[in-house]
C-alpha atoms as a PDB file:
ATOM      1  CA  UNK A   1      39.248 -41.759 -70.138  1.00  0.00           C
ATOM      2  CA  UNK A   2      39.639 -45.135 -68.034  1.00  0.00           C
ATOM      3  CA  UNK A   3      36.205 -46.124 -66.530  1.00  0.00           C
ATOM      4  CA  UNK A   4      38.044 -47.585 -64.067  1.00  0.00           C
ATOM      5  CA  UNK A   5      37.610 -45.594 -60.317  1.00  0.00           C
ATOM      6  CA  UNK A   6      40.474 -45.750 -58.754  1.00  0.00           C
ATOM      7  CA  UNK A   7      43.098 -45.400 -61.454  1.00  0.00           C
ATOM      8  CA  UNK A   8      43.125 -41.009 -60.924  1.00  0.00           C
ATOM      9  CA  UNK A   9      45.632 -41.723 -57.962  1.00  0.00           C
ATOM     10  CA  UNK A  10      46.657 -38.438 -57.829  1.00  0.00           C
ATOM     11  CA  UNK A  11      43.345 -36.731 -56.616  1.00  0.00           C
ATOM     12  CA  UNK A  12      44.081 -39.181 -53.467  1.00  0.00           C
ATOM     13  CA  UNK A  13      45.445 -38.951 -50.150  1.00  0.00           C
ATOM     14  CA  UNK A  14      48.622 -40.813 -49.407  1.00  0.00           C
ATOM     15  CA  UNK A  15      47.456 -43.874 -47.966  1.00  0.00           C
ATOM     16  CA  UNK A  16      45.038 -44.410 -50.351  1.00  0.00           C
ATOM     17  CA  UNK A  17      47.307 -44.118 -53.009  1.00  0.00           C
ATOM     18  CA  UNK A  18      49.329 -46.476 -50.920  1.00  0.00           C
ATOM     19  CA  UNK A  19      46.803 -48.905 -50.628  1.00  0.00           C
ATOM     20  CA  UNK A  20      45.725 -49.351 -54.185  1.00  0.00           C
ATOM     21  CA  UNK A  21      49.655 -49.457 -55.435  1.00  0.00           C
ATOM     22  CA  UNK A  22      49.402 -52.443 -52.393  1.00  0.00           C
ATOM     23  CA  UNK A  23      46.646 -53.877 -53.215  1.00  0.00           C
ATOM     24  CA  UNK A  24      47.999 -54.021 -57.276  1.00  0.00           C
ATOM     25  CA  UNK A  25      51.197 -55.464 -56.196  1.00  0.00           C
ATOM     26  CA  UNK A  26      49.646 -57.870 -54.296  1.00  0.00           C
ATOM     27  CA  UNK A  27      46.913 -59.135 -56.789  1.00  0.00           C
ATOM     28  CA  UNK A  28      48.902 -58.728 -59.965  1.00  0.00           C
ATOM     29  CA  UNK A  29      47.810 -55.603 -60.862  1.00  0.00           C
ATOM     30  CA  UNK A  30      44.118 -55.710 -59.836  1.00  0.00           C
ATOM     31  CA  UNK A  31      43.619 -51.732 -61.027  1.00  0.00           C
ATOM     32  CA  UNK A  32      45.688 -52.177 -64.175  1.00  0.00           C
ATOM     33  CA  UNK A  33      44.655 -53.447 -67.410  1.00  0.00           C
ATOM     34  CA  UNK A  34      43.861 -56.565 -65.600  1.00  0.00           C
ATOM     35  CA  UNK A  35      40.880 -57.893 -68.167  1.00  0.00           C
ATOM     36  CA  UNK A  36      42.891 -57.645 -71.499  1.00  0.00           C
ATOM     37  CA  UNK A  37      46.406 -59.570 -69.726  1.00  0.00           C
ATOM     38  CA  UNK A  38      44.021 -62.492 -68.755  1.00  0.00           C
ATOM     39  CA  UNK A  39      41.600 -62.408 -71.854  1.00  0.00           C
ATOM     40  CA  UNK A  40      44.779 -61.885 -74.144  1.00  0.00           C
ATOM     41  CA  UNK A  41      46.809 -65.021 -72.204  1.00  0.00           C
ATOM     42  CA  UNK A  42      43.472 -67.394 -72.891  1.00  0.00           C
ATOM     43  CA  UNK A  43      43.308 -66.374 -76.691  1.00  0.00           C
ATOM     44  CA  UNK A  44      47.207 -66.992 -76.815  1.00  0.00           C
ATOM     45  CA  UNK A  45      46.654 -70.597 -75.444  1.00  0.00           C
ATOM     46  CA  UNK A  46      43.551 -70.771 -77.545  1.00  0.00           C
ATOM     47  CA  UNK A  47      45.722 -69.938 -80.742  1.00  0.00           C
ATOM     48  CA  UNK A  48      48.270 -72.218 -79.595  1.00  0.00           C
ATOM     49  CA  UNK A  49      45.474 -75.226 -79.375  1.00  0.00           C
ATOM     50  CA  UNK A  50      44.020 -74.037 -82.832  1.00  0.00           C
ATOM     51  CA  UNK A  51      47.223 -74.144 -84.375  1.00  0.00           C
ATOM     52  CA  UNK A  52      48.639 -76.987 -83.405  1.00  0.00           C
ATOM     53  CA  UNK A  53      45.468 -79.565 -83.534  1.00  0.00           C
ATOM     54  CA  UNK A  54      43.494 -77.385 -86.495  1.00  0.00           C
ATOM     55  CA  UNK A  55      40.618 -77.304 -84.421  1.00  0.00           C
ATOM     56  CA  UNK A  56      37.645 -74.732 -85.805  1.00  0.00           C
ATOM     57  CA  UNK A  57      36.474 -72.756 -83.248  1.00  0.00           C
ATOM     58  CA  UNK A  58      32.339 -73.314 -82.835  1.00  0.00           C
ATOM     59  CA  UNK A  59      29.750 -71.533 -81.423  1.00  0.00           C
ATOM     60  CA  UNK A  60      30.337 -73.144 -78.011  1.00  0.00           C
ATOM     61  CA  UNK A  61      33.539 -71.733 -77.654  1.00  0.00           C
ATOM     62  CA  UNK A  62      32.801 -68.422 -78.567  1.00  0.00           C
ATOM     63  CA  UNK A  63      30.144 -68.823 -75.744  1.00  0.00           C
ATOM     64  CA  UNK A  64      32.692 -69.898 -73.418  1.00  0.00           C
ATOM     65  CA  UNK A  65      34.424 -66.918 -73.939  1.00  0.00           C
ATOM     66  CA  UNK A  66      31.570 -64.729 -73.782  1.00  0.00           C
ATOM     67  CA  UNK A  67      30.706 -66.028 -70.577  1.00  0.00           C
ATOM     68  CA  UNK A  68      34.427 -65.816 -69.409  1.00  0.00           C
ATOM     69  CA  UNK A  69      34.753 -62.172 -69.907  1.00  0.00           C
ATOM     70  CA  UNK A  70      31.057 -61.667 -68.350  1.00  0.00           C
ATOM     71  CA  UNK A  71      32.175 -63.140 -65.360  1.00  0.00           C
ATOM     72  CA  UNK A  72      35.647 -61.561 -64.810  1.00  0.00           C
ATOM     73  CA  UNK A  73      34.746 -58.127 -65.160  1.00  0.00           C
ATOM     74  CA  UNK A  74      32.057 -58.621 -62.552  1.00  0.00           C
ATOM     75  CA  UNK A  75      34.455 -59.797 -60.072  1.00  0.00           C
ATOM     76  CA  UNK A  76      36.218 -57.147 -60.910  1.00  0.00           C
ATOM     77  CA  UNK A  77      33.762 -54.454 -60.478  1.00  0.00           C
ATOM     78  CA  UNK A  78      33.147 -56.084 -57.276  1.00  0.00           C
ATOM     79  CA  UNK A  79      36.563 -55.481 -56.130  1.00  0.00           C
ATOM     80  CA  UNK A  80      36.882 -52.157 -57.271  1.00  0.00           C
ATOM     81  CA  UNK A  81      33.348 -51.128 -55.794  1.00  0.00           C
ATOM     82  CA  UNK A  82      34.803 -52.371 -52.641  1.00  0.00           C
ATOM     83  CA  UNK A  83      37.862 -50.881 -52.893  1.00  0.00           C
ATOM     84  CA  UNK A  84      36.278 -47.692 -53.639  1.00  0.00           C
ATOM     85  CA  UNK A  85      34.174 -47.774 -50.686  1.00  0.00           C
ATOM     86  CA  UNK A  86      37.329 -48.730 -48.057  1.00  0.00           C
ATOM     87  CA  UNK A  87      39.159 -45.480 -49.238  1.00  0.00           C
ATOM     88  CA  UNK A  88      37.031 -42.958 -47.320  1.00  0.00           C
ATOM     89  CA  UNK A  89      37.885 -45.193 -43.866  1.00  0.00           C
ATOM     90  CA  UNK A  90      41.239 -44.932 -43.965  1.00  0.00           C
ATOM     91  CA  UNK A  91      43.065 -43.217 -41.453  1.00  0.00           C
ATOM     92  CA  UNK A  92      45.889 -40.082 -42.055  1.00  0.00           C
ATOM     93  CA  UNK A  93      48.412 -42.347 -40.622  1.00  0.00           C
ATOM     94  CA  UNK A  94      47.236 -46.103 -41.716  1.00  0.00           C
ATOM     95  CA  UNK A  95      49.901 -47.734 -42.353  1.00  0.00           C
ATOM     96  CA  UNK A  96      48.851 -49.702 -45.779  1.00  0.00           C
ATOM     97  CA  UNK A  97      52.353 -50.346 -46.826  1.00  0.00           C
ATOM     98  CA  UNK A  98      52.440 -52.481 -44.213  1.00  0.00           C
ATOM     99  CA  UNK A  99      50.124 -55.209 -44.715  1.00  0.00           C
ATOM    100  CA  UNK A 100      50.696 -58.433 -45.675  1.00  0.00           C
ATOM    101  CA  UNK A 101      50.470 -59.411 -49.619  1.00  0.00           C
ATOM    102  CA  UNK A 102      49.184 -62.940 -48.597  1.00  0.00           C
ATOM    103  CA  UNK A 103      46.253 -61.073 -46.448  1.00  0.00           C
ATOM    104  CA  UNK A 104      45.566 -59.128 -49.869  1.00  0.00           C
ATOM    105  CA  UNK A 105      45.955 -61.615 -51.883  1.00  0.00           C
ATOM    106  CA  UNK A 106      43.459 -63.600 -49.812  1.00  0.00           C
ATOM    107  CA  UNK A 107      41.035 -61.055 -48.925  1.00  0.00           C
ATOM    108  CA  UNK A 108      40.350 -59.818 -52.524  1.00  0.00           C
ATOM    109  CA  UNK A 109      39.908 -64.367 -53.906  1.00  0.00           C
ATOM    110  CA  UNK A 110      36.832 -64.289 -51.165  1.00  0.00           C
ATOM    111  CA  UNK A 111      35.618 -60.955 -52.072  1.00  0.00           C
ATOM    112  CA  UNK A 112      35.681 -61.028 -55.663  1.00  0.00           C
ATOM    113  CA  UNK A 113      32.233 -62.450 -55.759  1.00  0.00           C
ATOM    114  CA  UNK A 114      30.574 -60.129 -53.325  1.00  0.00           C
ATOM    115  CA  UNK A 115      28.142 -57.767 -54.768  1.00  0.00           C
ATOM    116  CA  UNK A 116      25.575 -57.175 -52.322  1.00  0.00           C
ATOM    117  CA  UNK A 117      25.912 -53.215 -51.714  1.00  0.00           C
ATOM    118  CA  UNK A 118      25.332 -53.775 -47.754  1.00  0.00           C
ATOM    119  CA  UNK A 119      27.571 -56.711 -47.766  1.00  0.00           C
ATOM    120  CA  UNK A 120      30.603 -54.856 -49.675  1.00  0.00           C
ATOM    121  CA  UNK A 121      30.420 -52.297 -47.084  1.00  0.00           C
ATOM    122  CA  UNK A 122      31.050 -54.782 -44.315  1.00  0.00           C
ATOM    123  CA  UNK A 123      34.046 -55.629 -46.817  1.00  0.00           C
ATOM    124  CA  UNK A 124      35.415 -52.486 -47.518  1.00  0.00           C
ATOM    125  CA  UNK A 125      35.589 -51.931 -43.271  1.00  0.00           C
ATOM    126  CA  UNK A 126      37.419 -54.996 -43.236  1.00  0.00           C
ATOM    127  CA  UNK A 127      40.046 -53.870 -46.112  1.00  0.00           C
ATOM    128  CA  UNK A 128      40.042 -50.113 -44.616  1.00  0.00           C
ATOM    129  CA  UNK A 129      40.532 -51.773 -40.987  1.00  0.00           C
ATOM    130  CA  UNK A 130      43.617 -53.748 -41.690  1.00  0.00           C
ATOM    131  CA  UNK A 131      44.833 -50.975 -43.347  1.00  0.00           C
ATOM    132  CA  UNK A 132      44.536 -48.343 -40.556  1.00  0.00           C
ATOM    133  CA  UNK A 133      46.146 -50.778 -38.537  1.00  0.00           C
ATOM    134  CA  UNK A 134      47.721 -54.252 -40.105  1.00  0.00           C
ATOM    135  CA  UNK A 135      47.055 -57.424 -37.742  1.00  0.00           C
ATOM    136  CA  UNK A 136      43.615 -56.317 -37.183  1.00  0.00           C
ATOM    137  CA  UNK A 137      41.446 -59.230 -38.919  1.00  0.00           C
ATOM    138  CA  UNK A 138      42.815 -62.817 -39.513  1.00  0.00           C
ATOM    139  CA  UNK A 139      42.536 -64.608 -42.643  1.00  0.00           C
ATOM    140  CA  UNK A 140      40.157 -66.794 -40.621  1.00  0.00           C
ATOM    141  CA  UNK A 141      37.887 -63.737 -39.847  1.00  0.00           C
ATOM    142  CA  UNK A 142      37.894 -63.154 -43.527  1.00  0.00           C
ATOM    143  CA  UNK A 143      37.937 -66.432 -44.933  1.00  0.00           C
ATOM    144  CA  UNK A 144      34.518 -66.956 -42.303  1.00  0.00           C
ATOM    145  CA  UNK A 145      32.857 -63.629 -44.033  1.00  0.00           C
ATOM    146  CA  UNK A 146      33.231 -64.695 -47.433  1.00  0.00           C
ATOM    147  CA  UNK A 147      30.836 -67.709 -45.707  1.00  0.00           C
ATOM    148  CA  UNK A 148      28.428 -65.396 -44.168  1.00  0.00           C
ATOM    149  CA  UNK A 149      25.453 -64.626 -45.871  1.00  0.00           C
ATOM    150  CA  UNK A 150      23.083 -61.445 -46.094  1.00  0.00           C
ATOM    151  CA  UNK A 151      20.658 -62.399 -42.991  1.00  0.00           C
ATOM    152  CA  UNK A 152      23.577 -64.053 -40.391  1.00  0.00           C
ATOM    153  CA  UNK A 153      25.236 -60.353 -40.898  1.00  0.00           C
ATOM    154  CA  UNK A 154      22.062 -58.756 -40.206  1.00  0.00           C
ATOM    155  CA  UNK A 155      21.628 -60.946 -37.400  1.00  0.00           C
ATOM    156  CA  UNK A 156      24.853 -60.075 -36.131  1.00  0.00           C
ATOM    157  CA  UNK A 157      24.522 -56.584 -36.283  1.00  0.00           C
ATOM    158  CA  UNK A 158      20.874 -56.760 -34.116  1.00  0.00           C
ATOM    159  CA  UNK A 159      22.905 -58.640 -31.695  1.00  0.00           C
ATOM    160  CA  UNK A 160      25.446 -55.861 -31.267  1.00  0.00           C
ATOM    161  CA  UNK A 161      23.020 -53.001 -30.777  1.00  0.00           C
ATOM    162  CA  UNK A 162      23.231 -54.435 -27.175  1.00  0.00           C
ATOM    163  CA  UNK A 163      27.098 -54.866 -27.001  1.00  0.00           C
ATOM    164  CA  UNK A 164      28.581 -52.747 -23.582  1.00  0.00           C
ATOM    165  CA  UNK A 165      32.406 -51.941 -23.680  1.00  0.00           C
ATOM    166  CA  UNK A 166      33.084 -54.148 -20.251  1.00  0.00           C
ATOM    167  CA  UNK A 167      37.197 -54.100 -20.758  1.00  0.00           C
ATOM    168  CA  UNK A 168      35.799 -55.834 -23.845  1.00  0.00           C
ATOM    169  CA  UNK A 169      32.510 -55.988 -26.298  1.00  0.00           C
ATOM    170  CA  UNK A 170      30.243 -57.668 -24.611  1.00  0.00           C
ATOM    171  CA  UNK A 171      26.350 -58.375 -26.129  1.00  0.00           C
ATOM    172  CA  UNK A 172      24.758 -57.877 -22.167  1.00  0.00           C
ATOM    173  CA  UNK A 173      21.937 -60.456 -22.924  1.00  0.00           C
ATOM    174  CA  UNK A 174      19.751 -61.554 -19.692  1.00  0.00           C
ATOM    175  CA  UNK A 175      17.229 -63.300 -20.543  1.00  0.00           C
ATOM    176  CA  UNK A 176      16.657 -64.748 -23.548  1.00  0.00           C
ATOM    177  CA  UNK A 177      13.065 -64.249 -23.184  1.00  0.00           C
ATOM    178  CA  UNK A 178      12.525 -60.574 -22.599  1.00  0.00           C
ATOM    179  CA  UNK A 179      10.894 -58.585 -25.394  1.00  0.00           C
ATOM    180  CA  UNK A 180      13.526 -55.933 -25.118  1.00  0.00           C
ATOM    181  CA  UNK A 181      15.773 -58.581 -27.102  1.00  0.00           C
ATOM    182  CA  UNK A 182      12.964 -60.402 -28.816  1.00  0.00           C
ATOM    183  CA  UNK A 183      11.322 -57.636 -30.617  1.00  0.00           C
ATOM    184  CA  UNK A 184      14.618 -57.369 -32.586  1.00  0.00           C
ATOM    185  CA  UNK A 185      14.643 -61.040 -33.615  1.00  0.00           C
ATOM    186  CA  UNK A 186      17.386 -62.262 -30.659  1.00  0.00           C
ATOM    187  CA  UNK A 187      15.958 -65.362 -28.997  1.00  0.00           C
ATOM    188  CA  UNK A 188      17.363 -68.688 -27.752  1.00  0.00           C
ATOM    189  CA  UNK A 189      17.037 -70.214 -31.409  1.00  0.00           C
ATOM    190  CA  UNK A 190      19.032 -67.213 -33.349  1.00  0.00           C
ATOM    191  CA  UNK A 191      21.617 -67.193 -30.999  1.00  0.00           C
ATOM    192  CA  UNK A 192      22.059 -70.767 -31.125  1.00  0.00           C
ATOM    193  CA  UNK A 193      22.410 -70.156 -34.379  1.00  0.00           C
ATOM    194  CA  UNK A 194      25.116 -67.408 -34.066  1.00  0.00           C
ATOM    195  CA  UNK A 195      26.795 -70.132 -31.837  1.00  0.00           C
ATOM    196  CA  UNK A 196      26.866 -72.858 -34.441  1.00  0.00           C
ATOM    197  CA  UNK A 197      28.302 -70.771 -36.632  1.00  0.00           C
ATOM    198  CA  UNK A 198      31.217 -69.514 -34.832  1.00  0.00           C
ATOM    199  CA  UNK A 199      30.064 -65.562 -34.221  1.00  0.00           C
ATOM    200  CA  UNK A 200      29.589 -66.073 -30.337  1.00  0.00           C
ATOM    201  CA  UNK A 201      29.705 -68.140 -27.225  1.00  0.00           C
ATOM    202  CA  UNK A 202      26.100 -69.289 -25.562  1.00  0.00           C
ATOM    203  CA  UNK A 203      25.271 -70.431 -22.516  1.00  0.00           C
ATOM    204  CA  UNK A 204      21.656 -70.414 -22.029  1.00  0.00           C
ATOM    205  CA  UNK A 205      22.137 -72.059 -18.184  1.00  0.00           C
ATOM    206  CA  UNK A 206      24.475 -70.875 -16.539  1.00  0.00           C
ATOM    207  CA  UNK A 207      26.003 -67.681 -18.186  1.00  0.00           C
ATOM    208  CA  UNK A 208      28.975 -66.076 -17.940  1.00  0.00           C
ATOM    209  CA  UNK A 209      30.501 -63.267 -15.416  1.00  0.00           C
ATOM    210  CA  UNK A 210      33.283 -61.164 -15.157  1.00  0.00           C
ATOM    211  CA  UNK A 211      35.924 -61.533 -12.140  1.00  0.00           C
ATOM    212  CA  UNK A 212      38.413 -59.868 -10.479  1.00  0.00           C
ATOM    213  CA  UNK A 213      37.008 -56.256 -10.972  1.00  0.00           C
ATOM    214  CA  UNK A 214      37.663 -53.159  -8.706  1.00  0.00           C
ATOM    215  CA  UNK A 215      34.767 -51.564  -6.583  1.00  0.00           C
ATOM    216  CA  UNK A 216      33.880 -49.348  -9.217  1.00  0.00           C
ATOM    217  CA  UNK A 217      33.795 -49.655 -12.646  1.00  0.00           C
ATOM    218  CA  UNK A 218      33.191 -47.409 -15.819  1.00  0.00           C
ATOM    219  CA  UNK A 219      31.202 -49.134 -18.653  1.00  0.00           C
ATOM    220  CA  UNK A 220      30.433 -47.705 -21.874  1.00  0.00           C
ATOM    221  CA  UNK A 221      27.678 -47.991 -24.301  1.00  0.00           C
ATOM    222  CA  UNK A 222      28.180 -45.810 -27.423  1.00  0.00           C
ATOM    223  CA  UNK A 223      28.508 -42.267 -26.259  1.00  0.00           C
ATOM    224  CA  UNK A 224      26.765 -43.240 -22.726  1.00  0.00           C
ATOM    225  CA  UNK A 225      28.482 -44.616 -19.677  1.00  0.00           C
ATOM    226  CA  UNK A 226      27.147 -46.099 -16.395  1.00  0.00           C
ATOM    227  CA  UNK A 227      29.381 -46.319 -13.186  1.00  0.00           C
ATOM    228  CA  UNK A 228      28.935 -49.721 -11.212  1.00  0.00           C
ATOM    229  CA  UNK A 229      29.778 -49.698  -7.294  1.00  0.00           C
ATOM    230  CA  UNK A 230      30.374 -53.086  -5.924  1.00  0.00           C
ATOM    231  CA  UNK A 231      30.425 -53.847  -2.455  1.00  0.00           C
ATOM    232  CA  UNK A 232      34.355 -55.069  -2.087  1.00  0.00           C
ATOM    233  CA  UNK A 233      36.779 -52.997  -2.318  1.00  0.00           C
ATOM    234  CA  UNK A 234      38.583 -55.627  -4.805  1.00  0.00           C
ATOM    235  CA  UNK A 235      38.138 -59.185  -6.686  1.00  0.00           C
ATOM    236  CA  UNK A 236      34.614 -58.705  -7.495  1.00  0.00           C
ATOM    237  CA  UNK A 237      31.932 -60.585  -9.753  1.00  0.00           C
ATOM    238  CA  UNK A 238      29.726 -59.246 -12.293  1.00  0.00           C
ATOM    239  CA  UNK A 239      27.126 -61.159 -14.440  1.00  0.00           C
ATOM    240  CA  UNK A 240      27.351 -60.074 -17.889  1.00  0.00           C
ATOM    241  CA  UNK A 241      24.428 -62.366 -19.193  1.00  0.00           C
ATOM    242  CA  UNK A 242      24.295 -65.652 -21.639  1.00  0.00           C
ATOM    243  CA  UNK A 243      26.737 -64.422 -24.668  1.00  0.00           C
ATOM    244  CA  UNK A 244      30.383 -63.703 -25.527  1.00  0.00           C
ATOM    245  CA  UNK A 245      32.178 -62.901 -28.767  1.00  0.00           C
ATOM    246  CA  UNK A 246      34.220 -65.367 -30.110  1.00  0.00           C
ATOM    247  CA  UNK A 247      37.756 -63.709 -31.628  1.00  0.00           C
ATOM    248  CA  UNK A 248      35.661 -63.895 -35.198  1.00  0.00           C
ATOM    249  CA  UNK A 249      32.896 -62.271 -33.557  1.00  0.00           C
ATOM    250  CA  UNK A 250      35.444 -59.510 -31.585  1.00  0.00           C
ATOM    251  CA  UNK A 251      36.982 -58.642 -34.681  1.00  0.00           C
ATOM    252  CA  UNK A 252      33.513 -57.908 -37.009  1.00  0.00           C
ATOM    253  CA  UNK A 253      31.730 -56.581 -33.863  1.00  0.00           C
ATOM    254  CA  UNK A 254      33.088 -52.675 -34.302  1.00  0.00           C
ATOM    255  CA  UNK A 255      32.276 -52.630 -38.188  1.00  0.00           C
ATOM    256  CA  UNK A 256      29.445 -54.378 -38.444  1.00  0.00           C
ATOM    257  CA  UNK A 257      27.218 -51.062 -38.495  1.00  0.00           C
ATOM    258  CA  UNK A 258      25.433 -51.602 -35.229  1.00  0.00           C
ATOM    259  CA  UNK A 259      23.274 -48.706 -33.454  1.00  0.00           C
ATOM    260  CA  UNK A 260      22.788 -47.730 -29.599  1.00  0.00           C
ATOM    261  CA  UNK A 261      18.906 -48.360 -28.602  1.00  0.00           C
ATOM    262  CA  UNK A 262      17.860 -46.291 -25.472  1.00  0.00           C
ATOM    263  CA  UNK A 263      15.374 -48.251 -24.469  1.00  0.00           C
ATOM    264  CA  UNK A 264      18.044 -51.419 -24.431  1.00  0.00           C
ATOM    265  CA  UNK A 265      20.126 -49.017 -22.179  1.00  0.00           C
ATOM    266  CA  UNK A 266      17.374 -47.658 -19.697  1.00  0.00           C
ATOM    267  CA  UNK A 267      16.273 -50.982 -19.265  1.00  0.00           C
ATOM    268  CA  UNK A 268      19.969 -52.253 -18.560  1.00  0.00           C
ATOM    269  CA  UNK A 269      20.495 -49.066 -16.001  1.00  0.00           C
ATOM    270  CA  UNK A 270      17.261 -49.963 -14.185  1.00  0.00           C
ATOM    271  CA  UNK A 271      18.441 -53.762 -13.717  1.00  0.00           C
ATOM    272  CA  UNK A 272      21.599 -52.709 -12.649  1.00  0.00           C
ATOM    273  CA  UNK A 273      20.177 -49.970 -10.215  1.00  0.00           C
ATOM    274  CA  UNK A 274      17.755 -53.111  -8.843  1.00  0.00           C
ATOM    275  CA  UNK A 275      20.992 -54.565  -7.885  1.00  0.00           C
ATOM    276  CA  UNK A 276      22.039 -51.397  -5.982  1.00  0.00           C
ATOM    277  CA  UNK A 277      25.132 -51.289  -8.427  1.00  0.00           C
ATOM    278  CA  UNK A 278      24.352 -47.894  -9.651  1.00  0.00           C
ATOM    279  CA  UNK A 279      22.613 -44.862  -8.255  1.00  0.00           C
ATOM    280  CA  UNK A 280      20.557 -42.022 -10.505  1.00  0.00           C
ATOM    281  CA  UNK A 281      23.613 -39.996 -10.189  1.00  0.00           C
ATOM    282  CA  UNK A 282      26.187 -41.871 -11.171  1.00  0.00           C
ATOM    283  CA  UNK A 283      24.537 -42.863 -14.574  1.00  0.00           C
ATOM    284  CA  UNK A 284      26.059 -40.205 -16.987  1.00  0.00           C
ATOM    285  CA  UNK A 285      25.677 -38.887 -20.379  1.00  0.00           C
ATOM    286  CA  UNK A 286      28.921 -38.730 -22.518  1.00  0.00           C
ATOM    287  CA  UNK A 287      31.790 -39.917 -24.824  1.00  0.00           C
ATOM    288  CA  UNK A 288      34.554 -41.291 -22.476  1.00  0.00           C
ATOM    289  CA  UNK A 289      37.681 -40.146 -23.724  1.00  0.00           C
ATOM    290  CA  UNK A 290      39.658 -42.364 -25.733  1.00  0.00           C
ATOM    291  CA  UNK A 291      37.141 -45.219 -25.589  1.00  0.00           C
ATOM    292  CA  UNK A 292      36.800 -47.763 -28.541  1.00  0.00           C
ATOM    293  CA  UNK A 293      32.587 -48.647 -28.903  1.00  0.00           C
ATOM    294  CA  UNK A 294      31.327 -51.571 -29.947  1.00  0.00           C
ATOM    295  CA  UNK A 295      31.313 -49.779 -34.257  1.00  0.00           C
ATOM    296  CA  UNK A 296      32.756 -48.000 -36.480  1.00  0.00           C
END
């Protein structure tokens, strides 16, 4: 018996199935015998060499192939484990046949050399994303993860604990000095660091706001909503703090395996009830329907 995973197709759903035939189409047959064609093509051209120039194979070449066939097979562990751990995501209706080969083909050469278990989850919700719904992550979103190490992820997800759905995901952060953000390692200097490397937008001055809203407004955090009144009945402003997601950081924001804080939200509700833009009552507990939150 195969100690290979994935290769009992047949105990699958559909779109799995359809996603690892995919994926092996794409990748040259990543979940076939893919060790012995690539080991047996080297010792052809390593015959070939032997024959032709008489060269006696030494110790350092045997070496070199050791260390070959170490390496290979833990890339590809890596991209079964990730594989593996994508096929419990997908969808009843993803449509895996769908996505691209080069988006395959590029996603498993950057992932092949992840084998952080935390880190090949964040993988495997990229892989089970696109297939749910192809278009979903650019090869620049995962050509910038195969960048991003352990502690910028964690980062990342700390800063999304505070993410609102505001037409959008936004991170709703204040003041930069607060303890409410601070205690969880978000300060001026980590999110200039997020900003450097491409995750968000921040603006530690000025801020940003949201215009052109109705007088009121639904906005969601998690499974808890808050309704804002403004005082126009159209065209209206609304400060939503010093950060915004760049398009990387909109796309890894909903899988990046952040958590609601209640604390984070009282203390939002309270600032926004300061502002007479909410009353007691009209701060409610509940799933909106048909709402996307800022995870998985």
């Amino acid at each position: 018996m195969s100690d290979n995973p994935l290769v009992n197709l047949g105990e699958l759903s559909k779109p799995a199935t359809v996603l690892i035939e995919k994926i092996s189409d794409a990748v040259g047959g990543v979940f076939k015998p893919y060790q012995i064609v690539r080991v047996a093509k080297a010792e052809s051209e390593a015959e070939k060499i032997r024959a032709d120039a008489k060269i006696i194979v030494q110790d350092i070449h045997r070496r070199a192939m050791h260390r070959f066939l170490e390496e290979e097979a833990k890339k590809q562990k890596n991209i079964e484990d990730i594989t593996q751990k994508a096929l419990p995501n997908l969808n009843d209706d993803a449509k895996s046949e769908n996505v691209e080969n080069d988006w395959i083909a590029n996603f498993f050469d950057k992932c092949r050399l992840i084998s952080d278990t935390e880190m090949q989850m964040l993988w495997s919700r990229v892989l089970s994303g696109e297939a749910n719904s192809p278009g979903s992550y650019s090869k620049r979103t995962v050509n910038f993860l195969s960048s991003l190490d352990k502690n910028d992820a964690g980062l990342f997800t700390k800063l999304c604990n505070f993410a609102w759905i505001i037409g959008e995901i936004v991170p709703l952060i204040y003041d930069v000095n607060n303890d409410i953000y601070n205690k969880h390692k978000i300060d001026f200097v980590s999110l200039s660091h997020l900003d450097s490397i491409g995750l968000i937008q921040f603006n530690g001055l000025v801020g940003f706001k949201r215009t052109g809203l109705p007088k009121k407004v639904t906005l969601l955090y998690y499974d808890q909503q808050a309704l804002l009144e403004f005082k126009k009945e159209s065209d209206n402003e609304f400060n939503i703090g010093k950060v915004i997601l760049t398009k990387i950081g909109h796309e890894l924001a909903p899988i990046c395996g952040s958590s609601p804080d209640k604390e984070f939200y009282e203390y939002i509700c309270d600032k926004w009830k300061k502002e007479g833009l909410i009353k007691e009552n009209e701060t409610e507990q509940g799933a909106a329907a048909g709402a996307d939150k800022p995870r998985p």
